[in-house]
N, C-alpha and C. Protein backbone atom coordinates (compact mmCIF):
# COMPACT_ATOMS: atom_id res chain seq x y z
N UNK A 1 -6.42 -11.48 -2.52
CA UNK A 1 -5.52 -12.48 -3.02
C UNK A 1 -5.36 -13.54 -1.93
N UNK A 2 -5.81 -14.65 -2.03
CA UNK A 2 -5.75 -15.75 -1.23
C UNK A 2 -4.18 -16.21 -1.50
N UNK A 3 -3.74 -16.66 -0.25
CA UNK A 3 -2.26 -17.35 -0.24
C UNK A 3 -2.12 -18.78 -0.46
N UNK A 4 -2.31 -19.64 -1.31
CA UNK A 4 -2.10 -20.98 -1.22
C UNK A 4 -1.31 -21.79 0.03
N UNK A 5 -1.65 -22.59 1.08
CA UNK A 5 -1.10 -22.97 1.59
C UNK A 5 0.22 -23.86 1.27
N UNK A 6 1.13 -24.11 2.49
CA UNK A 6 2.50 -24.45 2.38
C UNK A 6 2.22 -25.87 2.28
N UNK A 7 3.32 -26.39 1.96
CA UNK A 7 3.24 -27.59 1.71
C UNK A 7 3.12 -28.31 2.74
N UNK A 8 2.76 -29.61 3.26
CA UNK A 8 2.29 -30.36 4.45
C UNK A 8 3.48 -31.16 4.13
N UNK A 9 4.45 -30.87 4.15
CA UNK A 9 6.00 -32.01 3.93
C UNK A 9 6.82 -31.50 4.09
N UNK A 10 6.82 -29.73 4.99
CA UNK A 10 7.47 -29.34 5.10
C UNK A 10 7.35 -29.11 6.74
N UNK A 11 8.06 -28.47 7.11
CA UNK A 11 8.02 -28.42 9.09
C UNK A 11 8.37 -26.96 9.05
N UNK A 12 8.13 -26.35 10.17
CA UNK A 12 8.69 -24.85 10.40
C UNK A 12 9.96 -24.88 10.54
N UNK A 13 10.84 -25.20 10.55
CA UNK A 13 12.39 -25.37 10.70
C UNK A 13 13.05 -25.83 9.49
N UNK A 14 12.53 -25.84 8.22
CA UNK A 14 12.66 -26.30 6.91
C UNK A 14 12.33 -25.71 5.82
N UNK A 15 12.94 -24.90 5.30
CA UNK A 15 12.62 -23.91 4.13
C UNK A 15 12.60 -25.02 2.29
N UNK A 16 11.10 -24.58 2.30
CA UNK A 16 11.00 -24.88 0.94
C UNK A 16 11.96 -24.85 0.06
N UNK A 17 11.49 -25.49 -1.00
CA UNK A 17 12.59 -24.86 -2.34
C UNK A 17 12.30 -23.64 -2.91
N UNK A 18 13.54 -23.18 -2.81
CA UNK A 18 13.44 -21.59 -3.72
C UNK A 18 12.44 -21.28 -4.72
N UNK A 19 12.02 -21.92 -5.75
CA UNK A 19 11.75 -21.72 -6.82
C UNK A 19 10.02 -21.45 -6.79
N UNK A 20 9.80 -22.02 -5.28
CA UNK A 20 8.13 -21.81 -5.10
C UNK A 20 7.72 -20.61 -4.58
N UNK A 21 6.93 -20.06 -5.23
CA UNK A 21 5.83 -18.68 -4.78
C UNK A 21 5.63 -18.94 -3.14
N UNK A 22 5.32 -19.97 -2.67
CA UNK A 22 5.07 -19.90 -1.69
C UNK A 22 6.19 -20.27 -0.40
N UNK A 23 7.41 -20.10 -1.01
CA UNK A 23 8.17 -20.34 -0.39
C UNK A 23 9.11 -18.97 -0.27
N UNK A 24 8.64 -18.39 -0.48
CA UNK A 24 9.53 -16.29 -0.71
C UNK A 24 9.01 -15.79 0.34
N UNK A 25 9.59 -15.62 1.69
CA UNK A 25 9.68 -14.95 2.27
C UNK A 25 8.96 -13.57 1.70
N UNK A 26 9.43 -12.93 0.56
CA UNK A 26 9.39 -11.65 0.27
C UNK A 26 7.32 -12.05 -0.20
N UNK A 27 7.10 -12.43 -0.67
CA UNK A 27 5.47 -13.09 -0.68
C UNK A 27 4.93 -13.25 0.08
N UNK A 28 5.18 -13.65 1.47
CA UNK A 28 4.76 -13.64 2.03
C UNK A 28 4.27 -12.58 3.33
N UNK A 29 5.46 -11.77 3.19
CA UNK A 29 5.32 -10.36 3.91
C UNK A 29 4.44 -9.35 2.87
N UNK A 30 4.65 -9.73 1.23
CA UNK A 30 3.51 -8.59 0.72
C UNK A 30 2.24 -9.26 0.61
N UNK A 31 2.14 -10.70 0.50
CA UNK A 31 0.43 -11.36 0.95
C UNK A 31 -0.05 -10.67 2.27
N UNK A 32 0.64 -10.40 3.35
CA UNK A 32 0.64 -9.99 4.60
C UNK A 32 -0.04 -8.68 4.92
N UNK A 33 1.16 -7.93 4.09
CA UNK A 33 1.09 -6.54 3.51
C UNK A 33 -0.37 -6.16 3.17
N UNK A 34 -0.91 -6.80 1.78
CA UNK A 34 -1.68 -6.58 1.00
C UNK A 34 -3.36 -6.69 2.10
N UNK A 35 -3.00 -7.81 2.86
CA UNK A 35 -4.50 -8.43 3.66
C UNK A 35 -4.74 -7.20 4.60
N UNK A 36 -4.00 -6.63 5.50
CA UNK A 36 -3.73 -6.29 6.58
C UNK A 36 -4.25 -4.39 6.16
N UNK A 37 -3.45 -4.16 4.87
CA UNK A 37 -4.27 -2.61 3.57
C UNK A 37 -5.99 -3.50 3.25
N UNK A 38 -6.04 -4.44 3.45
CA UNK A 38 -7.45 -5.02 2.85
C UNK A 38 -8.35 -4.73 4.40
N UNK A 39 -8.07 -5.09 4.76
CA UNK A 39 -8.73 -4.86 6.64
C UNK A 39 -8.72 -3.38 6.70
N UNK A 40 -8.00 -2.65 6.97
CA UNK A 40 -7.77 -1.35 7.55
C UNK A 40 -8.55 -0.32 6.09
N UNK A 41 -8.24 -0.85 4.74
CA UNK A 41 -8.59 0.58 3.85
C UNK A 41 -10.54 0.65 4.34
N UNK A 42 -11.27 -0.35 3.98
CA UNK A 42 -12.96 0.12 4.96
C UNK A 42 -13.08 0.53 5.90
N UNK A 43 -12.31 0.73 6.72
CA UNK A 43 -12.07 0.95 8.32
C UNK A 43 -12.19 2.51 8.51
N UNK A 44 -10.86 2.69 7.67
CA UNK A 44 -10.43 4.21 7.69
C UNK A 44 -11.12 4.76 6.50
N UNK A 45 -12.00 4.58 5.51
CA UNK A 45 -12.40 5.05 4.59
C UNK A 45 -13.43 5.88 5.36
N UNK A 46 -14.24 4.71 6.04
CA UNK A 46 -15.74 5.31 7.10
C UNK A 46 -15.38 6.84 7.66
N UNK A 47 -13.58 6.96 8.25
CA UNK A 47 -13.12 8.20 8.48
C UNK A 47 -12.94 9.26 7.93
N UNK A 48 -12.77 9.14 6.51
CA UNK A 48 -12.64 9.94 5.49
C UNK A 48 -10.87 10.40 5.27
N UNK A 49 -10.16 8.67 5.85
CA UNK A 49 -8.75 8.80 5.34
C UNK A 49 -8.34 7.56 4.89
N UNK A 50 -6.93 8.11 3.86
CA UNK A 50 -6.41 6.83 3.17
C UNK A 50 -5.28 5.78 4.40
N UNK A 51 -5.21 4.57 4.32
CA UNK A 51 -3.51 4.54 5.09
C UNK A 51 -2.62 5.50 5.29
N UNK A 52 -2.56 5.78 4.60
CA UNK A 52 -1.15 6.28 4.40
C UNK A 52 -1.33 7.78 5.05
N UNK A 53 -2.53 8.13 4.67
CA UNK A 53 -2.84 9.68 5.95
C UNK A 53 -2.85 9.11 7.29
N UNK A 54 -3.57 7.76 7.56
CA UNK A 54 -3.70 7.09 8.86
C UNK A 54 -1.86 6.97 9.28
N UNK A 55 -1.25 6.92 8.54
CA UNK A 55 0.25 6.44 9.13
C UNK A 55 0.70 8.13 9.62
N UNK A 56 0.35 9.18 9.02
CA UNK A 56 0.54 10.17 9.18
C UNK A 56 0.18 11.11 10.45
N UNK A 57 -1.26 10.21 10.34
CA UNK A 57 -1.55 10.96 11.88
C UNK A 57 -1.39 9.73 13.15
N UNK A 58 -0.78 9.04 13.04
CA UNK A 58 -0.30 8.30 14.13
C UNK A 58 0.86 8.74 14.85
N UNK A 59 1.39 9.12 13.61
CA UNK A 59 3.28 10.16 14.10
C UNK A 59 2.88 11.18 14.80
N UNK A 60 1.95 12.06 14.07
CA UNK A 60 1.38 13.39 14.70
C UNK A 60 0.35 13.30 16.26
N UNK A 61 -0.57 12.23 16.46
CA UNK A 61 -0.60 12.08 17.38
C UNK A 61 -0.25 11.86 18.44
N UNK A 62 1.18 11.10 18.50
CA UNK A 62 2.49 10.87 18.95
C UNK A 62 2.44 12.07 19.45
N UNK A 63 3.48 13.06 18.62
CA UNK A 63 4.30 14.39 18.80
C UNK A 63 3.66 15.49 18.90
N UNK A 64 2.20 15.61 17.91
CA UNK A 64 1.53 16.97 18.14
C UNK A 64 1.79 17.81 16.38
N UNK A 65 3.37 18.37 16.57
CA UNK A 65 3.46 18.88 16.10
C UNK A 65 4.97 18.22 15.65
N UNK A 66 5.39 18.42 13.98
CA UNK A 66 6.56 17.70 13.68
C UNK A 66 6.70 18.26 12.23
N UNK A 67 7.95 18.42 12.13
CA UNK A 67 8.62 18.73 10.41
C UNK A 67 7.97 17.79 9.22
N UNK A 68 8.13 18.12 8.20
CA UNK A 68 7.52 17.56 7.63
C UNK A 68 8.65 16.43 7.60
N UNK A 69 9.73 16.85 7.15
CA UNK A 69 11.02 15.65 6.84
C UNK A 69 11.09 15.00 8.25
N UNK A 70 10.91 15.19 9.26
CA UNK A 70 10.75 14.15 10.77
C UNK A 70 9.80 13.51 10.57
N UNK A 71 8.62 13.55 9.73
CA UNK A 71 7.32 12.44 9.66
C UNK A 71 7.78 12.00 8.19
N UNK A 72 8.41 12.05 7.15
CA UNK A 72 9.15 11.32 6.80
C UNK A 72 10.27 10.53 6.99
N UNK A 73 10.95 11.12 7.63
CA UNK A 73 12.10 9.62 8.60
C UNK A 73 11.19 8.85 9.36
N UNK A 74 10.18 9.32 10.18
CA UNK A 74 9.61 8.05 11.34
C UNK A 74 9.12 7.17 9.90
N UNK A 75 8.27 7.57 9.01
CA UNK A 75 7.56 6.60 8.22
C UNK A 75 8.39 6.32 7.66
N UNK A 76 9.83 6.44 7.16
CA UNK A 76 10.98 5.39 6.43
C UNK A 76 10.39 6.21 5.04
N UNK A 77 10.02 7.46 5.00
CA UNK A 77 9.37 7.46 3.11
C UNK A 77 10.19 8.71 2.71
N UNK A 78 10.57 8.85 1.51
CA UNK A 78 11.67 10.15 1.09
C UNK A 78 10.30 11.51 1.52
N UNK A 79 11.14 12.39 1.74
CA UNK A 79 10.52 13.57 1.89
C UNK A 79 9.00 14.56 1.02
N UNK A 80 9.62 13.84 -0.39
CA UNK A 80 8.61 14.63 -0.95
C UNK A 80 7.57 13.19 -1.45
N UNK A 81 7.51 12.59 -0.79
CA UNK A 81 6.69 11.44 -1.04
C UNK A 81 5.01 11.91 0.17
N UNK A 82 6.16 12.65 1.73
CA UNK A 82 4.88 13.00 2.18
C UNK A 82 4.19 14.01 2.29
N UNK A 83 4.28 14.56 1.54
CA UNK A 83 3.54 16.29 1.49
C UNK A 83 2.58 15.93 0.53
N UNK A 84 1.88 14.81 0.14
CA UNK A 84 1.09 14.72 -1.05
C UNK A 84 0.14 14.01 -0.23
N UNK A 85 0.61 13.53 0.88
CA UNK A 85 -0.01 12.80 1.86
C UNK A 85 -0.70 13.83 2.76
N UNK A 86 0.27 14.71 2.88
CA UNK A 86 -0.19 16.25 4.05
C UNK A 86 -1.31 16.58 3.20
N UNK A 87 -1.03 16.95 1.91
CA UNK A 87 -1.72 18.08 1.24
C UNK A 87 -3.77 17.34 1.91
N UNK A 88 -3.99 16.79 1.36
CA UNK A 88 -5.53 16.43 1.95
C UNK A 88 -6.19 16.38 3.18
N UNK A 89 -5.17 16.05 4.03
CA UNK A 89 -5.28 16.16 5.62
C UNK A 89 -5.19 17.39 5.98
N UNK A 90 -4.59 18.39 4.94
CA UNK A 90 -4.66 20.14 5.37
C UNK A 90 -5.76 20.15 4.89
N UNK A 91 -6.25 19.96 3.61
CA UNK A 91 -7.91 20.16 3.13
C UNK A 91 -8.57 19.88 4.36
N UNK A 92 -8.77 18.89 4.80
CA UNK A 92 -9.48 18.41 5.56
C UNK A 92 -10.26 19.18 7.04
N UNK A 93 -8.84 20.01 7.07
CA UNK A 93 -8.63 20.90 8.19
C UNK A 93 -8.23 19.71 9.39
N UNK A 94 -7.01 19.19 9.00
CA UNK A 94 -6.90 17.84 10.15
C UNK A 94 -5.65 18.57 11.27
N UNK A 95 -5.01 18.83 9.96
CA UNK A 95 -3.78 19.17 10.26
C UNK A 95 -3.04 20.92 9.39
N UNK A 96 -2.77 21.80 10.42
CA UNK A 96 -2.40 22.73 9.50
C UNK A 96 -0.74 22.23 8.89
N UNK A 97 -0.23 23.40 8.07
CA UNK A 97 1.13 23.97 7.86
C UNK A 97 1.96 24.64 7.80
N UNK A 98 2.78 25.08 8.99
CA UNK A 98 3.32 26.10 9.39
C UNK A 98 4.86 26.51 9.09
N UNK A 99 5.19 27.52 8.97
CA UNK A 99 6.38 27.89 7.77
C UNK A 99 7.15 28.26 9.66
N UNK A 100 8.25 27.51 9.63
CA UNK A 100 9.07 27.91 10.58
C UNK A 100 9.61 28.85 10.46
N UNK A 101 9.42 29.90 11.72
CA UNK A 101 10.09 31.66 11.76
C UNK A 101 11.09 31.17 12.24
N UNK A 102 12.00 30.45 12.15
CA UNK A 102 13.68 30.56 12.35
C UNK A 102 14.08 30.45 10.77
N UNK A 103 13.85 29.28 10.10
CA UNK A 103 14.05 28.64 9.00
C UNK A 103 12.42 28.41 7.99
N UNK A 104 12.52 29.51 7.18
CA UNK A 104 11.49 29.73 6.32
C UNK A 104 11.51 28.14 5.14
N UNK A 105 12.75 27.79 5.23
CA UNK A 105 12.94 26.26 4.20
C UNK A 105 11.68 25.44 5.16
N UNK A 106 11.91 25.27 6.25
CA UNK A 106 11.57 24.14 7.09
C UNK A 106 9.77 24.31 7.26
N UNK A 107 9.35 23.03 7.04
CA UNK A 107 7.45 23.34 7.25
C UNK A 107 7.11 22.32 7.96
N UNK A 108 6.70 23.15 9.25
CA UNK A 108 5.90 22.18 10.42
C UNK A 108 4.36 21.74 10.03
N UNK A 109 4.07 20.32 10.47
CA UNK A 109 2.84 19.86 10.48
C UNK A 109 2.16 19.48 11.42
N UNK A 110 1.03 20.37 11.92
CA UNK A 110 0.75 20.49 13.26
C UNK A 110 -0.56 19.70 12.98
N UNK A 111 -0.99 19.54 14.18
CA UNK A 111 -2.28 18.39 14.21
C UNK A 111 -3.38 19.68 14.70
N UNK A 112 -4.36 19.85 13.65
CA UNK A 112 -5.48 20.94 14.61
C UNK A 112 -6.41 20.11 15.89
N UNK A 113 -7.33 20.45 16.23
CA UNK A 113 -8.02 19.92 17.75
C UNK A 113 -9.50 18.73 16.73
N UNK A 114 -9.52 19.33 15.18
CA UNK A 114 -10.82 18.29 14.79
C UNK A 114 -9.78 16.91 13.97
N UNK A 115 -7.65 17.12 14.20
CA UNK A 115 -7.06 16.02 13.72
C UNK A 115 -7.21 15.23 15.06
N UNK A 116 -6.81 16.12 16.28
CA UNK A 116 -6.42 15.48 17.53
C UNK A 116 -8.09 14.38 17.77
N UNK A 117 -9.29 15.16 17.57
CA UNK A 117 -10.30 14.20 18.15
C UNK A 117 -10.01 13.07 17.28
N UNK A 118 -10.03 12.66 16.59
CA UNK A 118 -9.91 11.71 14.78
C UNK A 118 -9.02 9.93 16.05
N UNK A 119 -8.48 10.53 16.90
CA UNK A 119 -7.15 9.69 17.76
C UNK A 119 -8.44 8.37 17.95
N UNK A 120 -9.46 8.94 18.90
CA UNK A 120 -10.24 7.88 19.91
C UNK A 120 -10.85 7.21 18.87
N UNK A 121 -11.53 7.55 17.74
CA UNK A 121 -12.23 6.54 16.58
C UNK A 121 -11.31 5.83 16.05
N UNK A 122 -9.37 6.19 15.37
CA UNK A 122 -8.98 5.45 15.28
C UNK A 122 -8.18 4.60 16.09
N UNK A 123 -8.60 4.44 17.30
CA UNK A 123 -8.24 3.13 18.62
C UNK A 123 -9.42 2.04 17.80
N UNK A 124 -10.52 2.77 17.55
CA UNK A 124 -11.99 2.11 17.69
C UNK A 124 -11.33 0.78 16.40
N UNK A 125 -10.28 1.79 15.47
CA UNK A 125 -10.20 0.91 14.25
C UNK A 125 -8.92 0.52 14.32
N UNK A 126 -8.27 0.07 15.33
CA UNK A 126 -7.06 -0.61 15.05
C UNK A 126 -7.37 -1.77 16.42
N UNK A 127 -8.25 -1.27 17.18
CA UNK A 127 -9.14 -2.76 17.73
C UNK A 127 -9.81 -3.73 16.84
N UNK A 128 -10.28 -2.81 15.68
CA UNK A 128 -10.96 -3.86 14.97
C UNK A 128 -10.70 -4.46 13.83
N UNK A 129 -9.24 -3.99 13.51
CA UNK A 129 -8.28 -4.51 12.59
C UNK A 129 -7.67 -5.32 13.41
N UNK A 130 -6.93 -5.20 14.85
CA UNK A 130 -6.34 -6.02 15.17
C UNK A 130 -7.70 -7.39 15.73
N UNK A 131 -8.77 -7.25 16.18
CA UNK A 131 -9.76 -8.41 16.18
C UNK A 131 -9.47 -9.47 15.11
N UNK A 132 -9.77 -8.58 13.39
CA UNK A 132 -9.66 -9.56 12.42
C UNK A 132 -8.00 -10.38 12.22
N UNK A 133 -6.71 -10.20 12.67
CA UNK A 133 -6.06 -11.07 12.99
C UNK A 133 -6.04 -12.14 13.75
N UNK A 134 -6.83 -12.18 14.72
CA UNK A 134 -6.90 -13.28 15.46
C UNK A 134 -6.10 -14.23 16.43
N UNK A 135 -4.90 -13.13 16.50
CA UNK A 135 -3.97 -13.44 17.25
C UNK A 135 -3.81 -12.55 18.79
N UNK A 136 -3.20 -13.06 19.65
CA UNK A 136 -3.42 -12.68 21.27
C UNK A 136 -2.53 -11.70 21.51
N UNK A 137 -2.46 -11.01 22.50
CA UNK A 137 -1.46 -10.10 22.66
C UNK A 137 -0.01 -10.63 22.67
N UNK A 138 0.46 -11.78 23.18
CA UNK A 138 1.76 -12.60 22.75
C UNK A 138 2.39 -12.27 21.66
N UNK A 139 1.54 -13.28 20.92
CA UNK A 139 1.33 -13.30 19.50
C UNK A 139 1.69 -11.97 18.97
N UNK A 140 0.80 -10.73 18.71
CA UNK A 140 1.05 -9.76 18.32
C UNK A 140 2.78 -9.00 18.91
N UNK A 141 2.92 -9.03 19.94
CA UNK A 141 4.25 -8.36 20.08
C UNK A 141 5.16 -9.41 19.62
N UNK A 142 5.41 -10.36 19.59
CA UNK A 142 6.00 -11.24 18.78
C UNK A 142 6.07 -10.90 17.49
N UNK A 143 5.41 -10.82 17.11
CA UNK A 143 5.02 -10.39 15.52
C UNK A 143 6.07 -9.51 15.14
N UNK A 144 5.20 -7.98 15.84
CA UNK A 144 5.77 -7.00 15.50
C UNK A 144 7.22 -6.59 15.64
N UNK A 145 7.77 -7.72 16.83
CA UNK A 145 9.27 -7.92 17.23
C UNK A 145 9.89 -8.07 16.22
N UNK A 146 9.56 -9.44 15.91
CA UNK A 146 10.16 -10.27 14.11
C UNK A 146 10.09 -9.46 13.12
N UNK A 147 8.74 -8.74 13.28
CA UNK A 147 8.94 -7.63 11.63
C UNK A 147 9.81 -6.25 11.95
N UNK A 148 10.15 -6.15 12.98
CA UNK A 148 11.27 -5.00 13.29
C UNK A 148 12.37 -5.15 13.08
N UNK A 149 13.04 -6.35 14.04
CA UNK A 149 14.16 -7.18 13.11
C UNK A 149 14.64 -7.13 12.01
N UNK A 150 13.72 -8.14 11.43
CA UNK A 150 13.78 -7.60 9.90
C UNK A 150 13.89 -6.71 9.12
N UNK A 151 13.19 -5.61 9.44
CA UNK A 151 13.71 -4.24 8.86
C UNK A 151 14.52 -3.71 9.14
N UNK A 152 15.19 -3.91 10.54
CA UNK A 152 16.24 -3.63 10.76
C UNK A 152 17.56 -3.96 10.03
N UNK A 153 17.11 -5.32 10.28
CA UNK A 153 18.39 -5.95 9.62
C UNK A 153 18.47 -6.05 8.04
N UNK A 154 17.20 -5.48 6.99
CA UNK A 154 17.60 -5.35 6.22
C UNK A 154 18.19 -3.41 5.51
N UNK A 155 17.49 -2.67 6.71
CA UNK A 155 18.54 -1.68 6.55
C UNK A 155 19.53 -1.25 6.80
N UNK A 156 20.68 -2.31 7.15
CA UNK A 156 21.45 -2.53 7.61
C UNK A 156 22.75 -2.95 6.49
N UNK A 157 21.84 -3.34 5.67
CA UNK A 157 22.51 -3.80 3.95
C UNK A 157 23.17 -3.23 3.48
């Protein structure tokens, strides 16, 4: 989905009129959204994972080992949204699932040693997702500053 450019009568300190597509904020973070899943889904496919397993083992590479409902709070996603996400990455043999001997409710998701290697190829692909942005390291923490913010401040609502 190509984004139509902004209007040339407008300045960065000057918000369009409401009523334009290209003036929604909220459009412009899912044009964003959408490009950024367009870059990364060939990337990680070559790996034999979706996003959304990729968001999964980023937490787990992090920590190692983590609840399932703790890798749903870091990813902001309700609980049973990520065990459907686990379930293939256990196929995979990426990651096992372990029934906590204190609390039989509670199920740990551990990273096995063929999830842990999976880490250095995806550096290989978030170099080369971040290449196709085209923006400098500045730039990028800037970015990611502003889009934290924002989420912040809209869960804050």
């Amino acid at each position: 989905m190509k984004v139509p450019p902004t209007s040339t009568s407008s300045t960065p300190d000057t918000l369009e009129p409401a009523g334009r597509l290209d003036a929604q904020l909220c459009f412009a973070l899912y044009a964003a959204h959408n490009a950024m899943t367009r870059v990364f889904r060939p990337l990680l496919a070559a790996m034999g994972l979706t996003y959304p397993q990729y968001l999964v083992l980023l937490v787990l590479w992090e920590h190692h080992e983590m609840r399932l409902g703790a890798i749903a709070d870091q990813l902001d996603l309700a609980p049973q949204a990520v065990s459907p996400i686990v379930d293939p990455l256990a196929d995979s043999c990426l990651v096992t699932r372990m029934t906590d001997p204190q609390d039989r409710r509670v199920v740990n998701v551990v990273l096995t040693p063929a999830g842990s290697a999976l880490e250095a190829r995806a550096a290989g692909v978030q170099d080369m997702a971040r290449c196709q942005t085209m923006l400098d390291d500045r730039e990028v923490v800037a970015l990611r500053n502003s889009l934290k913010d924002l989420t912040e401040r809209l869960g804050t609502q």
